[in-house]
N, C-alpha and C. Protein backbone atom coordinates (compact mmCIF):
# COMPACT_ATOMS: atom_id res chain seq x y z
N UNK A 1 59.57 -132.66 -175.04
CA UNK A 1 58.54 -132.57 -176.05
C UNK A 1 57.85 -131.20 -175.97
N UNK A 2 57.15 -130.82 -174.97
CA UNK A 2 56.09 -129.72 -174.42
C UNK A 2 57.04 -128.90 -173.17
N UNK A 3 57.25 -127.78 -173.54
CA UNK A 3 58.01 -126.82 -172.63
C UNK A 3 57.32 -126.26 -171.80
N UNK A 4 57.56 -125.83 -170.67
CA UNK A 4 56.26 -125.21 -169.27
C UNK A 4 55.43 -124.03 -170.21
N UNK A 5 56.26 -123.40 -171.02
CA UNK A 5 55.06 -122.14 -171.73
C UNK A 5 53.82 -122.82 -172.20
N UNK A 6 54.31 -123.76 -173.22
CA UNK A 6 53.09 -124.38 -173.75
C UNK A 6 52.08 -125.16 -173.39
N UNK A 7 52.34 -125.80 -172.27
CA UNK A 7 51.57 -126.53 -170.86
C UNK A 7 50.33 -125.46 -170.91
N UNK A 8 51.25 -124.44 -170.10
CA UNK A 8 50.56 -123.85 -170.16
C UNK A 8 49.50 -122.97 -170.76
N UNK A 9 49.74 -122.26 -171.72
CA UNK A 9 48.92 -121.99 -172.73
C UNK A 9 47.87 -122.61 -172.99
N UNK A 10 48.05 -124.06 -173.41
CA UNK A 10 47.57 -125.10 -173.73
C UNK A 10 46.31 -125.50 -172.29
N UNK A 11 46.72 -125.21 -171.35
CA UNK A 11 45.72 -125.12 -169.99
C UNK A 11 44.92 -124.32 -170.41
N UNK A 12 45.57 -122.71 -170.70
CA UNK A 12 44.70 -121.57 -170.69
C UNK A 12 43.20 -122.36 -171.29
N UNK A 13 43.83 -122.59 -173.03
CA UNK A 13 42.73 -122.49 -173.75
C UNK A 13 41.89 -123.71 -173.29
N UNK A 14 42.21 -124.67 -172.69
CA UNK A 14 41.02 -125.42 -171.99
C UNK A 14 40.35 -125.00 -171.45
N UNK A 15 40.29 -124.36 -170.25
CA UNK A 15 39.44 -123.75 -169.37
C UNK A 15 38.71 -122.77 -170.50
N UNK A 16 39.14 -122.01 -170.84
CA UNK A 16 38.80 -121.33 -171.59
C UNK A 16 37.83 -121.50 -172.61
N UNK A 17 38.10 -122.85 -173.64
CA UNK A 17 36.75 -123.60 -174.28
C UNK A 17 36.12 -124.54 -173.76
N UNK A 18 36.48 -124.89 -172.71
CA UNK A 18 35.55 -125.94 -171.36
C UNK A 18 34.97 -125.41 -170.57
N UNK A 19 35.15 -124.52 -169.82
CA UNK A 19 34.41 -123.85 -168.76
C UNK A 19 35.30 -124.68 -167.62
N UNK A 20 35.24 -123.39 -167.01
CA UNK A 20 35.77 -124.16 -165.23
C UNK A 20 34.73 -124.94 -164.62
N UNK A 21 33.70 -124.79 -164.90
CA UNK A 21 32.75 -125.87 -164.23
C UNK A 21 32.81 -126.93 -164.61
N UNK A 22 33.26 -127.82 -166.04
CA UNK A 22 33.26 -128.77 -166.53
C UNK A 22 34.60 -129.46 -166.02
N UNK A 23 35.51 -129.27 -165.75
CA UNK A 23 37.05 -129.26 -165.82
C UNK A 23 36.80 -130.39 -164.33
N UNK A 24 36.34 -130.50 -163.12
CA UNK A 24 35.98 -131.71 -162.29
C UNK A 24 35.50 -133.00 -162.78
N UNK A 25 34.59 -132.60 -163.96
CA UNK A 25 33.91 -133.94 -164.70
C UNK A 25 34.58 -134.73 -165.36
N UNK A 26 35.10 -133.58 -166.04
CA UNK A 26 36.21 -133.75 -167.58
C UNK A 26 37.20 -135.00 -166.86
N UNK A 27 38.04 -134.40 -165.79
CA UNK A 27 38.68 -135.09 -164.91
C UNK A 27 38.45 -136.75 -164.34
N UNK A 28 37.67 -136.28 -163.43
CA UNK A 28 36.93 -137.40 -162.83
C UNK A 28 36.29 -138.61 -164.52
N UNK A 29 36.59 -138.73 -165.38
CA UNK A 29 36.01 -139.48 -166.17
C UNK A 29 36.94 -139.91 -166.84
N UNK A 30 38.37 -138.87 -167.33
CA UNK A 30 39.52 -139.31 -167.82
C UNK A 30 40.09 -140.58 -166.73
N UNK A 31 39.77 -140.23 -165.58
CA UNK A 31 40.25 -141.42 -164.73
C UNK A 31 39.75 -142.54 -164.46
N UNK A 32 38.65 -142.65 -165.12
CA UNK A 32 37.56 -144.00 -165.00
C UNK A 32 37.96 -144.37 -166.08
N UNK A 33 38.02 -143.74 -167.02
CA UNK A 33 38.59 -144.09 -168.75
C UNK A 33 39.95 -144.90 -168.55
N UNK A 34 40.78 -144.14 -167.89
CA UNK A 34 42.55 -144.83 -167.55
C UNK A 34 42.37 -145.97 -166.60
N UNK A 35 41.17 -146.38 -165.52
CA UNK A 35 42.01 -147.03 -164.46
C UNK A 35 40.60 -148.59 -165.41
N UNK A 36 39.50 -148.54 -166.15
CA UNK A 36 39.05 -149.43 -167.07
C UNK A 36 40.51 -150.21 -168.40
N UNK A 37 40.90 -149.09 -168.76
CA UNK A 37 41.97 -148.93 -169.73
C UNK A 37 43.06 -150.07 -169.13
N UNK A 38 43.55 -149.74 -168.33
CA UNK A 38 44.50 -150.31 -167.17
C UNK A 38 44.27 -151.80 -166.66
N UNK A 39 42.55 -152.08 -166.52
CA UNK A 39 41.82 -153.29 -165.97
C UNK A 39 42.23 -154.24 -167.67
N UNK A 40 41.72 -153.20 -168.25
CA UNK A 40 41.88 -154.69 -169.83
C UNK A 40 43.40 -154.87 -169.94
N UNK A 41 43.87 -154.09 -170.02
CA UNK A 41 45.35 -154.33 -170.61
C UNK A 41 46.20 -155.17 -169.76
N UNK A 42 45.85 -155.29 -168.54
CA UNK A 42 46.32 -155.91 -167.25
C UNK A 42 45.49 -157.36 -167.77
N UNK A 43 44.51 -157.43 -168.04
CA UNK A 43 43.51 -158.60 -168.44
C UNK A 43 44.07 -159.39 -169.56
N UNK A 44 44.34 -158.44 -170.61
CA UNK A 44 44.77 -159.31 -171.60
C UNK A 44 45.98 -159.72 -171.82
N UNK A 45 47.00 -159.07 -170.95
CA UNK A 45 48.21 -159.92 -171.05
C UNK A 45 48.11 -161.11 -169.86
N UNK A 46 46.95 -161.30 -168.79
CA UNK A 46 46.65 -162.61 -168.00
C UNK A 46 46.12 -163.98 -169.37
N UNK A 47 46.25 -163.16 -170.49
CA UNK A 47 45.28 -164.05 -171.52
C UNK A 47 43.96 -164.81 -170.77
N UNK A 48 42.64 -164.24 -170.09
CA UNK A 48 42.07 -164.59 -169.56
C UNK A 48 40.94 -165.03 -170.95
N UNK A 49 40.78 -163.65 -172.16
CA UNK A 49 40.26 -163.59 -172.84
C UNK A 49 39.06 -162.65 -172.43
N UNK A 50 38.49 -162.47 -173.66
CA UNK A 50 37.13 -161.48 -173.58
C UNK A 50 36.34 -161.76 -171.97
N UNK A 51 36.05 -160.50 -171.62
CA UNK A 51 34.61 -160.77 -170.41
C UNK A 51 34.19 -159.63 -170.14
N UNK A 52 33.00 -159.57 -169.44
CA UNK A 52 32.15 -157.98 -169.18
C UNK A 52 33.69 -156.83 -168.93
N UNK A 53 32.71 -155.88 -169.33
CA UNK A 53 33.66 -154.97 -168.91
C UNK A 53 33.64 -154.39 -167.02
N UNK A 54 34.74 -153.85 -166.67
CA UNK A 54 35.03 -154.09 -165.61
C UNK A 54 34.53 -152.51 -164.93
N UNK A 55 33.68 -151.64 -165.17
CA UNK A 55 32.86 -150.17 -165.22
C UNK A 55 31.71 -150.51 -165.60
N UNK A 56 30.45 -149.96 -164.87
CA UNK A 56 29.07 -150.03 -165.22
C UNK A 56 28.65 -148.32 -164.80
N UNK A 57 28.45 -147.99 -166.13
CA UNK A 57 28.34 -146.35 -166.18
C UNK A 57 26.66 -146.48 -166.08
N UNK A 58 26.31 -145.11 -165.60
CA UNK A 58 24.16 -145.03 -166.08
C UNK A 58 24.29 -143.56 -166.13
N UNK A 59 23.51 -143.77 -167.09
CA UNK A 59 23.42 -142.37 -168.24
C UNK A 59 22.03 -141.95 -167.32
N UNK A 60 21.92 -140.37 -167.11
CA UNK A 60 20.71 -139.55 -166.53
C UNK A 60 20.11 -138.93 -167.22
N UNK A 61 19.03 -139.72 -167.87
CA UNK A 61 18.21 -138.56 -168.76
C UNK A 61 17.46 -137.72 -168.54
N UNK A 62 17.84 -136.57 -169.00
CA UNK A 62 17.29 -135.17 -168.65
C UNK A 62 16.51 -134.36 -170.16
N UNK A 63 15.33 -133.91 -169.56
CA UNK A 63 14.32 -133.67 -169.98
C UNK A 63 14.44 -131.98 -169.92
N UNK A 64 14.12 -131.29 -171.87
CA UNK A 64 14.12 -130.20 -171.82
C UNK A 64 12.60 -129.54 -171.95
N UNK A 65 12.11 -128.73 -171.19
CA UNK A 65 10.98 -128.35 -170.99
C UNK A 65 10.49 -127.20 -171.82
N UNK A 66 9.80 -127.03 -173.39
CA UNK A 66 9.77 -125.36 -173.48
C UNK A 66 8.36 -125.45 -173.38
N UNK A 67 7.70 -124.06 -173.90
CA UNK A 67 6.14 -123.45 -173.65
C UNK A 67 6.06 -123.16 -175.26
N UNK A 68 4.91 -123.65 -175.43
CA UNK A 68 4.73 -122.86 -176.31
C UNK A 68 3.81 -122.16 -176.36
N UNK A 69 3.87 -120.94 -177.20
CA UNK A 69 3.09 -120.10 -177.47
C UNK A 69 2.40 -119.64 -178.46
């Protein structure tokens, strides 16, 4: 499908419009996304049916501070 040039490339411009600092998060969340993903689909062929979801995320709200003048 995707040849090593274009992998790559395709890397470049990530980092590139993500920032290398983001690229741990980015990560670390695609894999909470896949291994939840993984929990239902594993779930629903047990035909257990609907139930909580199997991830409890908490959002950190952050507060922007300006001055005015």
């Amino acid at each position: 499908m995707f040849g090593l040039s274009e992998i790559a490339i395709l890397l470049v411009v990530v980092v590139l419009v993500v920032g290398a600092r983001k690229l741990p998060e980015l990560a670390r969340n695609a894999g909470k996304a896949a291994r939840v993903l993984k929990a239902e689909a594993r779930e629903m062929k047990a035909g257990d049916g609907p139930r909580e979801p199997a991830a409890t995320y908490t959002v950190k709200e952050t507060r922007t501070v300006t001055e005015d003048r």
